[in-house]
C-alpha atoms as a PDB file:
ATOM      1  CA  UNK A   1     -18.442   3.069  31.972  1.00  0.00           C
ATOM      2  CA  UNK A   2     -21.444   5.648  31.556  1.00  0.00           C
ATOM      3  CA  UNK A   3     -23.023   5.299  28.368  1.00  0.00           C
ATOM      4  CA  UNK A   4     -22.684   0.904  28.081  1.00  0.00           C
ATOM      5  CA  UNK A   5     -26.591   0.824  28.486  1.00  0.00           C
ATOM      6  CA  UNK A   6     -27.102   2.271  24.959  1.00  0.00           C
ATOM      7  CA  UNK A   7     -26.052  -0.777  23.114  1.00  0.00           C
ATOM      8  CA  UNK A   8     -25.437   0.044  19.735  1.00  0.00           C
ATOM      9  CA  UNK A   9     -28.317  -2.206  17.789  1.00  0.00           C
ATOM     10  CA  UNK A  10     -27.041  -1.703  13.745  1.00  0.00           C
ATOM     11  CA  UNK A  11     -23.456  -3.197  15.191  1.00  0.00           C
ATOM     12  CA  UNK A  12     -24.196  -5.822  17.597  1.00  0.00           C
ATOM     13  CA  UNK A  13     -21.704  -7.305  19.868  1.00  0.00           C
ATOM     14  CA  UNK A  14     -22.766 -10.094  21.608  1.00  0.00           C
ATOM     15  CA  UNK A  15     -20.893 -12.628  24.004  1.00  0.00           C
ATOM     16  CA  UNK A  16     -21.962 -16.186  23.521  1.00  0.00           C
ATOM     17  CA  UNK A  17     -19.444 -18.112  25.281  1.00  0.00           C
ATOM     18  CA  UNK A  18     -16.530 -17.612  27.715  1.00  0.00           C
ATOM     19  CA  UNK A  19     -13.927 -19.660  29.100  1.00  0.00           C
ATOM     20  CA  UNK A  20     -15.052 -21.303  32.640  1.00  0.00           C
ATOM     21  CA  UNK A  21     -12.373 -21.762  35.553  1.00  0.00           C
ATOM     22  CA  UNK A  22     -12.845 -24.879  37.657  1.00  0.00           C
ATOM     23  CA  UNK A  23     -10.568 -24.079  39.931  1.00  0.00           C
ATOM     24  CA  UNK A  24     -11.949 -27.238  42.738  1.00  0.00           C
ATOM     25  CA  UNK A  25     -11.049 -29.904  39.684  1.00  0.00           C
ATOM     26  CA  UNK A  26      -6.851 -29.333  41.244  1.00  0.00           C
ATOM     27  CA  UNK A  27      -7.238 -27.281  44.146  1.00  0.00           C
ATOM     28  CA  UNK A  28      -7.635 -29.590  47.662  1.00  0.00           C
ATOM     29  CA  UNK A  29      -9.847 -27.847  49.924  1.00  0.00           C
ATOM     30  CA  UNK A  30      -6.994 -26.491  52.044  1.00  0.00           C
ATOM     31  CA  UNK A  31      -5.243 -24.960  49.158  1.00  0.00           C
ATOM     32  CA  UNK A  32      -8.413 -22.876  48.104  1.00  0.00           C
ATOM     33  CA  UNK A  33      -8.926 -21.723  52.341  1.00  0.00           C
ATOM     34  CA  UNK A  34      -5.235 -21.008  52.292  1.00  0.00           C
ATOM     35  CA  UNK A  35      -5.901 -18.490  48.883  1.00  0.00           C
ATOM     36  CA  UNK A  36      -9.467 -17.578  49.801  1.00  0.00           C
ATOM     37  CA  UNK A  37      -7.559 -16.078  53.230  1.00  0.00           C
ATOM     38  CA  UNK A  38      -4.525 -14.259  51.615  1.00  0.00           C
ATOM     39  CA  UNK A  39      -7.643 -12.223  49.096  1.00  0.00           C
ATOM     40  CA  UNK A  40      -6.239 -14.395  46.396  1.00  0.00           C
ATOM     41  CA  UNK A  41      -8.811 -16.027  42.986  1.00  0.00           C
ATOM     42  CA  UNK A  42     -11.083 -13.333  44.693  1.00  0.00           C
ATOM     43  CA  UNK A  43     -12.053 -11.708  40.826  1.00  0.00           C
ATOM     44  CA  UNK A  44     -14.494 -12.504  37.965  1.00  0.00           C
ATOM     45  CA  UNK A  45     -14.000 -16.093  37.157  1.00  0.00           C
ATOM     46  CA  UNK A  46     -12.048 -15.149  33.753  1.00  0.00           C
ATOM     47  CA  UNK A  47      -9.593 -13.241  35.894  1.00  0.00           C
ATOM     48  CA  UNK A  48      -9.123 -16.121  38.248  1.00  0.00           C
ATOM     49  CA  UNK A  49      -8.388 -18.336  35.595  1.00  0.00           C
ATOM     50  CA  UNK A  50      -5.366 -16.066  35.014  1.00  0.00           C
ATOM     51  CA  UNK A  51      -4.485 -15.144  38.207  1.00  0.00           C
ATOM     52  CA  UNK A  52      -4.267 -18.789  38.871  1.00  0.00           C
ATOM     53  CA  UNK A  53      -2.118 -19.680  35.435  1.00  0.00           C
ATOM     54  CA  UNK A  54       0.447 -16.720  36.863  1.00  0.00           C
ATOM     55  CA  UNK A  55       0.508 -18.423  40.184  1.00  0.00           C
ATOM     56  CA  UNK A  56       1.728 -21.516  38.678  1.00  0.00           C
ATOM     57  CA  UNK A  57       4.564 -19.900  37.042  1.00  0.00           C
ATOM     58  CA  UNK A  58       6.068 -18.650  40.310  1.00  0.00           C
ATOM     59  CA  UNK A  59       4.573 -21.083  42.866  1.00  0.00           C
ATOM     60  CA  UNK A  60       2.460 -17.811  45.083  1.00  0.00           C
ATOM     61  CA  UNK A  61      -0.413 -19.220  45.529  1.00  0.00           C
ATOM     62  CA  UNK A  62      -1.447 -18.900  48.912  1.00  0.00           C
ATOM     63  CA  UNK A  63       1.820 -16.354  48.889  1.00  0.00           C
ATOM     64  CA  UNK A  64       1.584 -12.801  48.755  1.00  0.00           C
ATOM     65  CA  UNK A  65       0.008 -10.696  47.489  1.00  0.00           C
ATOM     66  CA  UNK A  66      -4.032 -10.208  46.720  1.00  0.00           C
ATOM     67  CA  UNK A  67      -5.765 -10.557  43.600  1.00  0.00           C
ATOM     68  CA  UNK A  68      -6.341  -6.840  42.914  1.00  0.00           C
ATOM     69  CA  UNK A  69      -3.261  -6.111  43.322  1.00  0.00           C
ATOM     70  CA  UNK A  70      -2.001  -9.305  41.554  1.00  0.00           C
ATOM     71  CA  UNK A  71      -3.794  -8.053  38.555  1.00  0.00           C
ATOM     72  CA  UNK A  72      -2.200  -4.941  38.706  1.00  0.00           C
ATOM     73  CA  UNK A  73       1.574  -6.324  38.508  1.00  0.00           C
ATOM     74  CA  UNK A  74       0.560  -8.399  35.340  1.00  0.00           C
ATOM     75  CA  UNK A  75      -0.789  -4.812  33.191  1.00  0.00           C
ATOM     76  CA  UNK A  76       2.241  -3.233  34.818  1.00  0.00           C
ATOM     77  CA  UNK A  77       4.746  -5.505  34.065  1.00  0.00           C
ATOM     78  CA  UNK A  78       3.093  -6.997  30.579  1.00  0.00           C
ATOM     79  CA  UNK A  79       3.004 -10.037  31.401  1.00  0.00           C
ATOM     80  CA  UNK A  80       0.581 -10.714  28.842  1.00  0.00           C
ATOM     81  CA  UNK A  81       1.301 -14.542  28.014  1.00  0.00           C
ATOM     82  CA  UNK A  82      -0.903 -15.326  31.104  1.00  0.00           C
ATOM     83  CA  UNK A  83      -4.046 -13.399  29.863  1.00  0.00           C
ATOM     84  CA  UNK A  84      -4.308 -15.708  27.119  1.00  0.00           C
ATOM     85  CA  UNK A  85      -6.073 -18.112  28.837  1.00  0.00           C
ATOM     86  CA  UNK A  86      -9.288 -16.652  28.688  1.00  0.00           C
ATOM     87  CA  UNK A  87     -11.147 -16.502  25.529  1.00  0.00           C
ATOM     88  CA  UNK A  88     -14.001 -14.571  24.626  1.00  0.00           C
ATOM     89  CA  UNK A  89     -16.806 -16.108  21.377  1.00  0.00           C
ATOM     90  CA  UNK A  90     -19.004 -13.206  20.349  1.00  0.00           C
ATOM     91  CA  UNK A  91     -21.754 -13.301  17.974  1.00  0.00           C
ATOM     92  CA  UNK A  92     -21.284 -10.102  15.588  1.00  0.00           C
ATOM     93  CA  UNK A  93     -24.125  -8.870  13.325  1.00  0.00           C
ATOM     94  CA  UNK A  94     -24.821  -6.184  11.294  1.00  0.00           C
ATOM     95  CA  UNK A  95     -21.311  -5.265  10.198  1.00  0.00           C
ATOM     96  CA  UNK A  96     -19.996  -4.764   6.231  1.00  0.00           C
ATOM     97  CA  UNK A  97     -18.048  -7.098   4.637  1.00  0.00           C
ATOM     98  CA  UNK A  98     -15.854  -4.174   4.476  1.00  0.00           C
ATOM     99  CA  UNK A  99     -14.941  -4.407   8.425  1.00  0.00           C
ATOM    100  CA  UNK A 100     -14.569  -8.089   8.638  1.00  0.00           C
ATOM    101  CA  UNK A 101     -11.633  -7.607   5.778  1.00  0.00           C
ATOM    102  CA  UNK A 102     -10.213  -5.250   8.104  1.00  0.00           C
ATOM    103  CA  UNK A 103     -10.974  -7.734  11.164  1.00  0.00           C
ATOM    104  CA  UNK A 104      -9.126 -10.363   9.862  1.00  0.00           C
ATOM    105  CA  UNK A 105      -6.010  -8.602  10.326  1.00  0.00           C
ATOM    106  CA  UNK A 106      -6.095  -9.196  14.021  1.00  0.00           C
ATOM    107  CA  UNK A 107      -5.915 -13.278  13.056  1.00  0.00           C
ATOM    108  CA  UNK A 108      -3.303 -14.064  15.988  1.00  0.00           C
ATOM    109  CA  UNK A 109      -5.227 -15.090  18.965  1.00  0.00           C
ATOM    110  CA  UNK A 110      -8.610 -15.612  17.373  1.00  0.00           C
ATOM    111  CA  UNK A 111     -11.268 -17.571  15.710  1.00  0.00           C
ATOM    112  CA  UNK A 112     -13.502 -17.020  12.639  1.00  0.00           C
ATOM    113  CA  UNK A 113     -16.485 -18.815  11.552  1.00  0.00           C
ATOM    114  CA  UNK A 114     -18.156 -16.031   8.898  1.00  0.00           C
ATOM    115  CA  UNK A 115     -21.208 -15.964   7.082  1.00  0.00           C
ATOM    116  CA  UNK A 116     -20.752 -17.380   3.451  1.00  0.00           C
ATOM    117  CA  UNK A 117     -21.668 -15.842  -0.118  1.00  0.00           C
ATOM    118  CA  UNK A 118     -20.761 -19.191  -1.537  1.00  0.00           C
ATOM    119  CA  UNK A 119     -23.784 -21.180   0.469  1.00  0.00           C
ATOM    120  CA  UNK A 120     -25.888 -18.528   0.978  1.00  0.00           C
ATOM    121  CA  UNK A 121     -27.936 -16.341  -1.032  1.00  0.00           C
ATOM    122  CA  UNK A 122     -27.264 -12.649  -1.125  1.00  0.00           C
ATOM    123  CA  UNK A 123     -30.421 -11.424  -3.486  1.00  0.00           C
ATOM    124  CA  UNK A 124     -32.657 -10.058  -0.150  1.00  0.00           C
ATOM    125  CA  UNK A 125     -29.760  -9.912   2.058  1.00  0.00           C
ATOM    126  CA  UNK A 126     -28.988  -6.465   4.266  1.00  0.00           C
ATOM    127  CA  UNK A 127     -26.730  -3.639   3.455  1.00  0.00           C
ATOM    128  CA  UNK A 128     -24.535  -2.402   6.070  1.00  0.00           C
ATOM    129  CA  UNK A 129     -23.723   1.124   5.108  1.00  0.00           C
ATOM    130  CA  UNK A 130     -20.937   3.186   6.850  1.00  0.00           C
ATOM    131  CA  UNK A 131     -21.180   5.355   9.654  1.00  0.00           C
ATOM    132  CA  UNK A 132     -20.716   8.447   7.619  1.00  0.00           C
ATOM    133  CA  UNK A 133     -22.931   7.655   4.581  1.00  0.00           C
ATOM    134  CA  UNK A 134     -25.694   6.746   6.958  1.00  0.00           C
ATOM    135  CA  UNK A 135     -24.655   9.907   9.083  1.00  0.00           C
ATOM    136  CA  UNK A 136     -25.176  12.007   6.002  1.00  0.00           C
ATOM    137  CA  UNK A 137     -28.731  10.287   4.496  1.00  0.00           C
ATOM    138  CA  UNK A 138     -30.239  11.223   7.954  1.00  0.00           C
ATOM    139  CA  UNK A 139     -28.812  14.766   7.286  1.00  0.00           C
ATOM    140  CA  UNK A 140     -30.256  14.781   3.866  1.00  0.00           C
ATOM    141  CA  UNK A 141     -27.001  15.369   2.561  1.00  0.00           C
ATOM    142  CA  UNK A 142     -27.775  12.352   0.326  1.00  0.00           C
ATOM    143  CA  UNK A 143     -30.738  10.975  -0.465  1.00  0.00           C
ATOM    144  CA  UNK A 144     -31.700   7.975   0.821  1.00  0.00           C
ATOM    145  CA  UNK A 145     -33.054   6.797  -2.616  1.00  0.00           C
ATOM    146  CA  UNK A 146     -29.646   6.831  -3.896  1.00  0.00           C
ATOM    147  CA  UNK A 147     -28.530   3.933  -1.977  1.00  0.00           C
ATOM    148  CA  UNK A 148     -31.670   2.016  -2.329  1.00  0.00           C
ATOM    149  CA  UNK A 149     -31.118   2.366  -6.415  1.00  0.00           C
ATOM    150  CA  UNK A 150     -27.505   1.002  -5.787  1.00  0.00           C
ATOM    151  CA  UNK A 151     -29.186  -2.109  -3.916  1.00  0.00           C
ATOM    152  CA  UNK A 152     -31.865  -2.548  -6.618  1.00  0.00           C
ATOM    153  CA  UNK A 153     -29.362  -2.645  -8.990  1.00  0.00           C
ATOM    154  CA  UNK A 154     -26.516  -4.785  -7.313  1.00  0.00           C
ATOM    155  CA  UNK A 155     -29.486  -7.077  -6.579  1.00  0.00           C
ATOM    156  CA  UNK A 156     -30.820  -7.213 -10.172  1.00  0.00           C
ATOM    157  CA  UNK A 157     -27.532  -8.254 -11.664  1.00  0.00           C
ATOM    158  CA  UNK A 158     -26.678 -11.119  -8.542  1.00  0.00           C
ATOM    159  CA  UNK A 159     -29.800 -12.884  -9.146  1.00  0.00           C
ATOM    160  CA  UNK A 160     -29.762 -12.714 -12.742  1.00  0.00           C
ATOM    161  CA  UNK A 161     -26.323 -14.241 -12.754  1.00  0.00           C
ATOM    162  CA  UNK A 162     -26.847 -16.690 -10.373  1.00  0.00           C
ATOM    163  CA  UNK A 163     -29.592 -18.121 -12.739  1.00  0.00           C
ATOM    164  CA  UNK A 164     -27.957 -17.693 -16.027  1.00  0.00           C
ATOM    165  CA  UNK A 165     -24.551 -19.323 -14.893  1.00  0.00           C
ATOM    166  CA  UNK A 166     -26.249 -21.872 -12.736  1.00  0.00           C
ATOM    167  CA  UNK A 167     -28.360 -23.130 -15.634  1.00  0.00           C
ATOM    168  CA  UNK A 168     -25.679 -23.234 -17.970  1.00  0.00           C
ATOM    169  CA  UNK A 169     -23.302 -25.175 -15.659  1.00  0.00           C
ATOM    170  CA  UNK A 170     -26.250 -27.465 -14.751  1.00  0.00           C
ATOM    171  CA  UNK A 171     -26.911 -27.852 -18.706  1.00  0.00           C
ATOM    172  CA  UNK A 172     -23.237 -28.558 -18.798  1.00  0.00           C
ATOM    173  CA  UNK A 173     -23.782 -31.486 -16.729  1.00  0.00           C
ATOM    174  CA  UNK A 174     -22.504 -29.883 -13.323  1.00  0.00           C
ATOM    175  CA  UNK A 175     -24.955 -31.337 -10.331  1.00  0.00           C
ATOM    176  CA  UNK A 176     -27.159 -28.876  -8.721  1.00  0.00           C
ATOM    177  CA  UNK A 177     -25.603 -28.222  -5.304  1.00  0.00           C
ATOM    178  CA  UNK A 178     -22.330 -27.269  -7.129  1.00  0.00           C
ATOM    179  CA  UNK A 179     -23.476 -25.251  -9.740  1.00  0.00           C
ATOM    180  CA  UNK A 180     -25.207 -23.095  -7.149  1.00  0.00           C
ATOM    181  CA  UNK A 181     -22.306 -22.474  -5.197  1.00  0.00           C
ATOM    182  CA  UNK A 182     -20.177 -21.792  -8.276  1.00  0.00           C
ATOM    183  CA  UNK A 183     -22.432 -19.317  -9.579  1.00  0.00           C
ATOM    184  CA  UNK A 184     -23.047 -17.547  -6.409  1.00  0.00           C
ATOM    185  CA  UNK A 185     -19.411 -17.641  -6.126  1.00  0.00           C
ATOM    186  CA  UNK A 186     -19.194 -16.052  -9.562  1.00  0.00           C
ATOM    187  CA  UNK A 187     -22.007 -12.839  -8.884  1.00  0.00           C
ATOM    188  CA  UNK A 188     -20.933 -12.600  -5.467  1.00  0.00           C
ATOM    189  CA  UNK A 189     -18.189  -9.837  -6.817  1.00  0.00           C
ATOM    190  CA  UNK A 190     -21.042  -7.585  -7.480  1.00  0.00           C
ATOM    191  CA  UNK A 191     -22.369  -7.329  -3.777  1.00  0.00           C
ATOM    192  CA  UNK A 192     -19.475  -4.390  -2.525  1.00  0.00           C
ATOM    193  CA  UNK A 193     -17.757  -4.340   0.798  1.00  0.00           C
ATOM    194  CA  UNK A 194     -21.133  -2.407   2.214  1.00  0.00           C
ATOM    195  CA  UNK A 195     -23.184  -6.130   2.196  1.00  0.00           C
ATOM    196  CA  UNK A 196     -23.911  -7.093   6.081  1.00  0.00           C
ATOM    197  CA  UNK A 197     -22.688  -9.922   7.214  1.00  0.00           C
ATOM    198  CA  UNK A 198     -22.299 -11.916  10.556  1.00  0.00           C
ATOM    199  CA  UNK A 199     -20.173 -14.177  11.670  1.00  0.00           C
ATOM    200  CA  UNK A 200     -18.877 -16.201  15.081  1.00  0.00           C
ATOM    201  CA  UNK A 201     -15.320 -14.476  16.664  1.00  0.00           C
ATOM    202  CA  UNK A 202     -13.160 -15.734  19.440  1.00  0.00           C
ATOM    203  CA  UNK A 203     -10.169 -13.706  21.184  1.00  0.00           C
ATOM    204  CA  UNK A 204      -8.200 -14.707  23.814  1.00  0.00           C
ATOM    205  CA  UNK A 205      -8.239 -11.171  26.135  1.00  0.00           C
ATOM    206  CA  UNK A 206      -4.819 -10.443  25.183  1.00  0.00           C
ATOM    207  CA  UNK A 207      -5.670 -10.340  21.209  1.00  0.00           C
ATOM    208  CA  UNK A 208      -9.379  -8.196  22.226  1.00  0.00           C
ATOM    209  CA  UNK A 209      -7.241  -5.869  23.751  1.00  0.00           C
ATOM    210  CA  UNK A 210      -5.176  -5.219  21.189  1.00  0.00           C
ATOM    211  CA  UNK A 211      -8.059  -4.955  18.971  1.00  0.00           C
ATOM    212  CA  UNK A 212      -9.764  -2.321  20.826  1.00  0.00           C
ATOM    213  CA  UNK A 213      -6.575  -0.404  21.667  1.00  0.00           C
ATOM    214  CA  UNK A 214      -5.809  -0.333  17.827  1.00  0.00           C
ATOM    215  CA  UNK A 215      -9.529   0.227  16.661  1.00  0.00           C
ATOM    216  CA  UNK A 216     -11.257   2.642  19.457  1.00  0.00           C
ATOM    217  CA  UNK A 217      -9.316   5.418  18.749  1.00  0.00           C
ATOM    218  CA  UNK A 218      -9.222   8.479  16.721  1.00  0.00           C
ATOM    219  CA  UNK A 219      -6.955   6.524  13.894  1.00  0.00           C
ATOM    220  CA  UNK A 220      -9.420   4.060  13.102  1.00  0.00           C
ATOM    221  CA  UNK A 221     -12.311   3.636  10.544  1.00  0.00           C
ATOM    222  CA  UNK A 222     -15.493   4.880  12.202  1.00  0.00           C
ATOM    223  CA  UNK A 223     -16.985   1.777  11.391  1.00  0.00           C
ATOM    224  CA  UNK A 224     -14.493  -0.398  12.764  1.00  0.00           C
ATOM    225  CA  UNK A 225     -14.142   2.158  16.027  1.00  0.00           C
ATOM    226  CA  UNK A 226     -17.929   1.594  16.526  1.00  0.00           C
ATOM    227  CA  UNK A 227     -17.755  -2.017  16.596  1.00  0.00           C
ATOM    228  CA  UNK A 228     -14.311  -1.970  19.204  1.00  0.00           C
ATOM    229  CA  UNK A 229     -16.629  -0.266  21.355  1.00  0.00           C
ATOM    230  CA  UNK A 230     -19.564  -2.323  20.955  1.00  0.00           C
ATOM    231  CA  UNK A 231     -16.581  -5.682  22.101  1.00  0.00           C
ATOM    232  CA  UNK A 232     -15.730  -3.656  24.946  1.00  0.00           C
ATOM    233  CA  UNK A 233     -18.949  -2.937  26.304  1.00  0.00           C
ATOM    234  CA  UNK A 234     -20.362  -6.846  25.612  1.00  0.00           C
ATOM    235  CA  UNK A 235     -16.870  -8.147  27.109  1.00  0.00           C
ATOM    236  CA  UNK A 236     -16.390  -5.400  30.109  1.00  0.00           C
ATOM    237  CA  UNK A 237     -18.517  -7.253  32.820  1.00  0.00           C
ATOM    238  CA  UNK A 238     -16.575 -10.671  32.422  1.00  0.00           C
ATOM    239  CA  UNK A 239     -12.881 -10.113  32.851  1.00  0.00           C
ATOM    240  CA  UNK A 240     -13.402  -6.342  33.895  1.00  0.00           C
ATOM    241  CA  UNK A 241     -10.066  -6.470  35.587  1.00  0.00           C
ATOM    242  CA  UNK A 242      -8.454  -6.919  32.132  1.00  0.00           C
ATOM    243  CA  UNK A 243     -10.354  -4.573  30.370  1.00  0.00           C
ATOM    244  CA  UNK A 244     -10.622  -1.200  31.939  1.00  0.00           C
ATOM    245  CA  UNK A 245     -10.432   1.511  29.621  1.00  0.00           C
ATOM    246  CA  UNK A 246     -11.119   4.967  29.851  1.00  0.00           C
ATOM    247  CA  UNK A 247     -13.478   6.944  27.461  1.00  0.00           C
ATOM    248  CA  UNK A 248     -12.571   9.586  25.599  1.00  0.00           C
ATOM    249  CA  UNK A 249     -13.314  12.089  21.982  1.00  0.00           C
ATOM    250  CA  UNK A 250     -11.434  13.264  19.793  1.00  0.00           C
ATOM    251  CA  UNK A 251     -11.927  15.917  16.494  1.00  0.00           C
ATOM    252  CA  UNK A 252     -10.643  13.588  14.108  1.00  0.00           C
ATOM    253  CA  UNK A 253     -13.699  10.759  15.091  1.00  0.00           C
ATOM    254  CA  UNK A 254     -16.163  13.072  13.814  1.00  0.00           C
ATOM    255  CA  UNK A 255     -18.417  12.191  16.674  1.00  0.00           C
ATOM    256  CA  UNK A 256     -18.923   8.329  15.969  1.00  0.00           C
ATOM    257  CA  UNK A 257     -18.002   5.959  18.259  1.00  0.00           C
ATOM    258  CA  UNK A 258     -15.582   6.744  21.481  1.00  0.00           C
ATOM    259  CA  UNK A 259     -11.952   6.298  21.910  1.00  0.00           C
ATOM    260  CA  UNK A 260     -10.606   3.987  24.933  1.00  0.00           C
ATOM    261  CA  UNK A 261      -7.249   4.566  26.513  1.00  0.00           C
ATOM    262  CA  UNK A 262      -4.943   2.955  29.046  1.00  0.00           C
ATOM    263  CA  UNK A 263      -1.956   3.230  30.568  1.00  0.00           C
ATOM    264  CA  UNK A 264      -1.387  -0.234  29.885  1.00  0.00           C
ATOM    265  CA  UNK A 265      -0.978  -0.819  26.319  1.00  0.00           C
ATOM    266  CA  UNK A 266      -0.767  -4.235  24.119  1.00  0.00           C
ATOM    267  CA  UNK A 267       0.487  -6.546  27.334  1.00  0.00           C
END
């Protein structure tokens, strides 16, 4: 875990909501002494929740064996149906459009509530540029002014759509609410995959797992890879028992972002 302090601030990862377990709502008092004595629901509450979901299946609880090692048997055997129980919402900032195409791929198992270019207006809004353009600006590799003068420009031509379309469909008749959106809809193609956006995701552990196991590694994007690690840091300390990875680098990431392994893969 060294290195979780340095949150990474341009791609922001931040947990907003989690799934609570109540487990006294259906346990009597005698079942919970009866697991609180075998080391059983003795985890974060996320990985009680699960524990307790696999218990049902088979009847245990109370039975057996503890919770560590509980959790062990479900990555070992992939018993992964049981880890969906817990959900993760995160709050994502910062990112390109590009990367949320990409991040839509992983739909099974999550939630999406993204920023629109329909209702909002784009003419001041943020560029997200990739790791490696940024990467080479600070190297002076390319000049900084060159990305600023494709901003100024993509800007220039949004808003002057916007306003030529939206006064010709409201001339036309069209009320004012849906002319806006239709010609925001309309110059929005101008904007590029590098505009930053934000938006609201949810994963069940089982689907954040397989997006960092797919996306922190050596294979990915770099600006995808930096946001996997970002999840895994903001999602580590609340089902940690689910989501130990270990770090590691590779040639091929070109020193951005981290790769996380485990012996446990897609469960």
């Amino acid at each position: 875990l060294h290195g979780m302090e340095e949150r990474r601030r341009d791609r922001k990862a931040t947990v907003i909501a989690f799934t609570r377990f109540l487990p006294r709502a259906v346990l009597s008092s005698e079942q919970w002494g009866q697991a609180v004595a075998k080391g059983q629901l003795a985890g974060s509450e996320c990985a009680n929740l699960i524990e307790l979901a696999g218990r049902v299946c088979y009847d245990s609880l109370g039975k057996g064996r503890p919770s560590a090692e509980y959790h062990a048997n479900i990555l070992a055997s992939g018993h992964g149906s049981v880890v969906e129980h817990v959900n993760l919402t995160f709050l994502i900032e910062g990112v390109s459009r590009g990367l949320t195409h990409e991040l839509v791929r992983h739909r099974a198992g999550t939630a999406i509530s993204q920023e629109s270019t329909r209702f909002v207006d784009a003419s001041e809004q943020e560029w997200a540029w990739h790791p490696i353009i940024q990467e080479q600006i600070k190297n002076d590799l390319l000049a900084d002014t060159l990305t600023e003068e494709v901003q100024r420009v993509t800007r220039g031509f949004y808003s002057q759509a916007v306003e030529v379309i939206q006064h010709g469909l409201h001339a036309r008749g069209v009320s004012s609410a849906a002319a806006r959106k239709q010609a925001r809809g309309a110059a929005r193609g101008a904007l590029g995959n590098a505009l930053s956006t934000r938006l609201v995701w949810t994963a069940n552990i089982r689907a954040l797992r397989n997006v960092i196991e797919q996306r922190a590694t050596e294979h990915a994007d770099a600006e995808i890879r930096l946001l996997a690690n970002a999840l895994w840091e903001a999602a580590y300390p609340y089902c940690p028992e689910y989501l130990v990875y270990e770090r590691y680098d590779h040639p091929d990431m070109a020193g951005i972002g981290y790769g996380l392994k485990t012996e446990h893969r897609k469960i």
